[in-house]
Protein backbone atom coordinates (compact mmCIF):
# COMPACT_ATOMS: atom_id res chain seq x y z
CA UNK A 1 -78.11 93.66 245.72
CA UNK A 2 -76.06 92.68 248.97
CA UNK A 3 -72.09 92.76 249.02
CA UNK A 4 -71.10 88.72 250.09
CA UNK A 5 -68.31 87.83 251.57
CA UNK A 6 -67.34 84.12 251.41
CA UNK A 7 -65.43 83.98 254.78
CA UNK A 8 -62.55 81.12 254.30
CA UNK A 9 -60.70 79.35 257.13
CA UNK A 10 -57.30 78.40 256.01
CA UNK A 11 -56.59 74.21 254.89
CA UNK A 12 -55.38 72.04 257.74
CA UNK A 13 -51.47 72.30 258.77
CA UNK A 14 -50.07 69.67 260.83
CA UNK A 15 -50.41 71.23 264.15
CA UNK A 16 -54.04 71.51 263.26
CA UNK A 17 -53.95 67.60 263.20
CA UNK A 18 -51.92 67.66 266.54
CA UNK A 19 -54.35 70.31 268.50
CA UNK A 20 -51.89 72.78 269.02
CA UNK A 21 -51.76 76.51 269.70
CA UNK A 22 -50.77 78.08 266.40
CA UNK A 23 -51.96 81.36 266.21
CA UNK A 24 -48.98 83.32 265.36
CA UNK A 25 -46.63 80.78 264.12
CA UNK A 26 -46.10 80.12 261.01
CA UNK A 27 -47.02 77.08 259.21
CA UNK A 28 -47.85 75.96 256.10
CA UNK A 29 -50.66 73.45 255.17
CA UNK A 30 -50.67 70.01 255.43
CA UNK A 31 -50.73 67.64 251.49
CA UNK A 32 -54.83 67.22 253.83
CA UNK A 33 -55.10 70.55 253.79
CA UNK A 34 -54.47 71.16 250.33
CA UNK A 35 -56.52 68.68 249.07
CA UNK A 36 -59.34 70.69 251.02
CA UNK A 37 -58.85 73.87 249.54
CA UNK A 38 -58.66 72.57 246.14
CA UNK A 39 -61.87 71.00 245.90
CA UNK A 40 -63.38 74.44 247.72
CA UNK A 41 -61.98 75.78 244.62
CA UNK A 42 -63.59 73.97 242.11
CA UNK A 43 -66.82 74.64 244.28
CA UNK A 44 -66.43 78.21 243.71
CA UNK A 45 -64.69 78.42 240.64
CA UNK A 46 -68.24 79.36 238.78
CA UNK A 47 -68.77 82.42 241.53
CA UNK A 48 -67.45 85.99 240.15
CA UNK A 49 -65.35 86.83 243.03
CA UNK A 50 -64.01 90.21 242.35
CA UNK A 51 -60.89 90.29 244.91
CA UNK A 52 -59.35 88.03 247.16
CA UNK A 53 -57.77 88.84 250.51
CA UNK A 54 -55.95 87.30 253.30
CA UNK A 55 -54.17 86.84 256.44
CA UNK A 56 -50.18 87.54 256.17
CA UNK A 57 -49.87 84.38 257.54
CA UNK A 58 -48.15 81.25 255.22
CA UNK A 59 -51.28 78.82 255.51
CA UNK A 60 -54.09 81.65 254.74
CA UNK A 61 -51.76 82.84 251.78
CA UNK A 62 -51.19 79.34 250.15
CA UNK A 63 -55.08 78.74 250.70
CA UNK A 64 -55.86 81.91 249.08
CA UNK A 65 -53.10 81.20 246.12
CA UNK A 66 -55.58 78.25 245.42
CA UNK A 67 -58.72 79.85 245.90
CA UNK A 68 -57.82 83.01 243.43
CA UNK A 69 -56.24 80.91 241.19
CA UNK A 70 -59.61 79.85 238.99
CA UNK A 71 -60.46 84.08 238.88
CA UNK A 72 -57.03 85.28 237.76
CA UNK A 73 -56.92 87.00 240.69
CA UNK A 74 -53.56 87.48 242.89
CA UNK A 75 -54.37 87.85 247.17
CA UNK A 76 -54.23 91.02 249.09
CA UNK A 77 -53.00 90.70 251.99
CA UNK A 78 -54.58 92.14 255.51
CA UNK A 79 -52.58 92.08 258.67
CA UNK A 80 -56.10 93.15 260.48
CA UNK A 81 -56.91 89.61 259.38
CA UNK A 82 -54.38 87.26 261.17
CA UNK A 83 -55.04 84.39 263.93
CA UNK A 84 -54.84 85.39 267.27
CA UNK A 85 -51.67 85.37 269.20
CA UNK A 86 -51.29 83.00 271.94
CA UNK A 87 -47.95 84.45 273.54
CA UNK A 88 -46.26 82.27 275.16
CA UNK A 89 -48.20 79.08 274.47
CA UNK A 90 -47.63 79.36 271.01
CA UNK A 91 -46.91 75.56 270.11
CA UNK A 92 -48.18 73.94 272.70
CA UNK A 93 -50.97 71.39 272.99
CA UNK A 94 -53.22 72.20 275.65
CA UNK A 95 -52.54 69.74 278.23
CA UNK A 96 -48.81 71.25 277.96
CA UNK A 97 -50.29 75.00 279.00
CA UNK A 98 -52.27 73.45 281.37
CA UNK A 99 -49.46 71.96 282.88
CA UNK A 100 -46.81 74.88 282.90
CA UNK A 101 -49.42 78.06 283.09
CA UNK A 102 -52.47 76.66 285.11
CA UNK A 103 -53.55 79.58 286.49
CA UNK A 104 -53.42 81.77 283.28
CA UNK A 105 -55.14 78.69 281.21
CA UNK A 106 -57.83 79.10 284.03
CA UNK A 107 -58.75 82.76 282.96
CA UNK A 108 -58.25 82.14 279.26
CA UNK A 109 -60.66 79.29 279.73
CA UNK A 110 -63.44 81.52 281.87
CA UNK A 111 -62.88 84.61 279.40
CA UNK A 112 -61.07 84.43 276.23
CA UNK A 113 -62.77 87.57 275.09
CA UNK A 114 -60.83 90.09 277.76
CA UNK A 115 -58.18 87.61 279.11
CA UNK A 116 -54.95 86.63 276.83
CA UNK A 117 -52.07 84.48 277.75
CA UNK A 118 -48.57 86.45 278.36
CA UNK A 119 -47.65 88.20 275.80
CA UNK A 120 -50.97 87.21 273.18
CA UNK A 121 -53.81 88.68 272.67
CA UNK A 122 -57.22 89.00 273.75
CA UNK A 123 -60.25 88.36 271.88
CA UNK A 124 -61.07 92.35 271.78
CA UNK A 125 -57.83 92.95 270.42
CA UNK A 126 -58.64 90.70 267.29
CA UNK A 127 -61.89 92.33 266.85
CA UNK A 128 -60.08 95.78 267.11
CA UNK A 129 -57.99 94.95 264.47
CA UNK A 130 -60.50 92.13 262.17
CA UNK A 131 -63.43 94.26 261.92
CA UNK A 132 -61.92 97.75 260.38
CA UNK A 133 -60.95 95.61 257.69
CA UNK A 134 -64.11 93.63 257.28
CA UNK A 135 -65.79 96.96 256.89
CA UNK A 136 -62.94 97.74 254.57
CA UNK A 137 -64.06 95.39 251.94
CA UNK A 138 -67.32 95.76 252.58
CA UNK A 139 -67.20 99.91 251.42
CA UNK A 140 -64.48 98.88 248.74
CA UNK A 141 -66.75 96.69 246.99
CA UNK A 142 -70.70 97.29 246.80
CA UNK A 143 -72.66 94.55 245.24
CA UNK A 144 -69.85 92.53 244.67
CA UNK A 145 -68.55 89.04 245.72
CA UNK A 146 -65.14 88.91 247.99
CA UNK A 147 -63.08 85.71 249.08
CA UNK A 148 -61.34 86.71 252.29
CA UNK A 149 -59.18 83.83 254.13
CA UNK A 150 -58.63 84.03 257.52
CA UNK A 151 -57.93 81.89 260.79
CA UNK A 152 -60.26 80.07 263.45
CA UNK A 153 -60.43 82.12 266.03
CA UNK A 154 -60.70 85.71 264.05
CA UNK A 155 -63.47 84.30 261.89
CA UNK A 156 -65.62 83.13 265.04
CA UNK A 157 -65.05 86.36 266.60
CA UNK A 158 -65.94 88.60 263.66
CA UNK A 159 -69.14 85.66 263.08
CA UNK A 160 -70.48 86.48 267.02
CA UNK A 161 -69.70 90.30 266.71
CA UNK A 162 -71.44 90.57 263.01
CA UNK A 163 -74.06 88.72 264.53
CA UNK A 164 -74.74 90.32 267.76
CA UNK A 165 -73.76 87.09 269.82
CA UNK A 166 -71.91 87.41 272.92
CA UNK A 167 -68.32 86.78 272.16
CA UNK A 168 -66.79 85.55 275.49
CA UNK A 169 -68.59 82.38 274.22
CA UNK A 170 -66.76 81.90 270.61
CA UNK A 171 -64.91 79.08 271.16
CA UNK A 172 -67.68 77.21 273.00
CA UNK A 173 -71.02 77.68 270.38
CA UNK A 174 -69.02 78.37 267.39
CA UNK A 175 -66.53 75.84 265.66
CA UNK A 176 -64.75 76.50 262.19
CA UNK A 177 -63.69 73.43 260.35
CA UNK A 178 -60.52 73.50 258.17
CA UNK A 179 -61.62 75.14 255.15
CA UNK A 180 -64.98 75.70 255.71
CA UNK A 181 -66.69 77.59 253.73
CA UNK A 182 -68.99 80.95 255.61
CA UNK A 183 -71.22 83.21 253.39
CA UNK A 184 -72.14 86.57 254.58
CA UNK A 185 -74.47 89.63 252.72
CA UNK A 186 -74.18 93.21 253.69
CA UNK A 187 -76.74 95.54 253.36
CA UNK A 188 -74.82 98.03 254.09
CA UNK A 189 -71.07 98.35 256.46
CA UNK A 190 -73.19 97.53 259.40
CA UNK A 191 -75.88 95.65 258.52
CA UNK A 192 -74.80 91.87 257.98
CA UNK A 193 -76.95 88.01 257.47
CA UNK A 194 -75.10 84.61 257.41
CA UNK A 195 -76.40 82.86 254.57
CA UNK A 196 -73.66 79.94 255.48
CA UNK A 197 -71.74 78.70 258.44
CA UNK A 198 -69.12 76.14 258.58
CA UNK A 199 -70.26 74.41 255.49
CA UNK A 200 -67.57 71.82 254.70
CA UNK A 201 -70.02 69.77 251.96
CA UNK A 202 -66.76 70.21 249.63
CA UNK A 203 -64.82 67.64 250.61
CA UNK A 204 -66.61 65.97 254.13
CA UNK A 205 -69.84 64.06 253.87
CA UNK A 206 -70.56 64.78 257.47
CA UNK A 207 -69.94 67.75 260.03
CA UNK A 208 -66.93 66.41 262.12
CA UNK A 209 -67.40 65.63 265.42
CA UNK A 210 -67.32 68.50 268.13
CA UNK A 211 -64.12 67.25 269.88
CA UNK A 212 -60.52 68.47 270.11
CA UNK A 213 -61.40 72.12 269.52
CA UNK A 214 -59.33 73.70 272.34
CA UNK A 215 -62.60 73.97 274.36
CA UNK A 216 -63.11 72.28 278.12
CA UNK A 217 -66.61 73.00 277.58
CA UNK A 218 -66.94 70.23 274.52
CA UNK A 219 -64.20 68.22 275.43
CA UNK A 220 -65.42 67.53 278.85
CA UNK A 221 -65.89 63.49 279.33
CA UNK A 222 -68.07 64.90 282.31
């Protein structure tokens, strides 16, 4: 028997809905966003989650709240399991740090994975930090099931590295929805499938459209 992990993007906040850089800051989730979480709840209110942990962060730990709330469990929080700091842009929509940073938006753009933003992070940073902790849960519970909330960014990078996919692509080939839902089985520490990605069936008919992700490469009219 496999250890899962359901991997949980925080609800949507209201710089979500405004495309914003909000990696560090805090923010809480939108009345949307709630709604979201809720009925991901009720979806896995039948599941025997064991533990739930989170990002520090105010919008992971009000999604987790919700999500633990049906197991009588309370959240752990993981600082190894935050969003990824933008620096400086923190706040900004994108035409904004294209406007006032060009030439750093430029590198960020060709290589999110090694490049970050004054005073952020880069995308090996987050994996520095993500993955210790992912292994964490993994060794601290055998065969059991584990909610763990995190943030856009972290989740896609922990997804490519579990994975084996090249990570300087993340934000290109791999999109996480507001509250999606992921569902990974370990083997073992090291040894990882995705049994789910970006499922969103809980409270979205469809997949949403891949635009306004932060991405040149999608939101190209070209």
């Amino acid at each position: 028997m496999a250890t899962r992990l359901y991997l949980v993007r925080h609800g949507a906040t209201q710089l979500t809905a405004e495309d914003r850089f909000s990696g560090a800051t805090g923010v809480d989730l939108s009345d949307e966003g709630r709604r979201q979480v809720e009925r991901l709840a009720e979806r896995l209110a039948g599941e025997d989650v064991k533990a739930v942990y989170c990002s520090p962060l105010s919008r992971t730990v009000e999604t987790a709240t919700i999500l633990a709330r049906p197991h009588g469990l309370a959240p752990l929080h993981r600082d190894g399991l935050r969003e990824i700091s933008h620096g400086r842009w923190e706040g900004l929509t994108r035409r904004e740090v294209e406007e006032r940073y060009p030439d750093e938006y430029a590198a960020w753009e060709a290589d999110p994975f090694t490049f970050s933003p004054q005073d952020g992070e880069s995308g090996v940073g987050v994996l520095a930090r993500a993955l210790p902790v992912v292994r964490e849960l993994v060794v601290a519970h055998p065969e059991a099931r584990v909610l763990v909330v995190s943030h856009k960014a972290t989740l896609r990078l922990v997804l490519s590295s579990l994975l084996g996919f090249d990570a300087r692509g993340y934000r290109d080939r791999l999109d996480q929805s507001p509250a999606c839902l992921n569902v990974v089985d370990f083997k073992d520490p090291v040894r990882a499938r995705l049994m789910l990605f970006n499922d969103t069936s809980h409270y979205a008919e469809r997949p949403r459209a891949p635009d306004k992700n932060l991405s040149k490469w999608w939101d190209s009219t070209r």
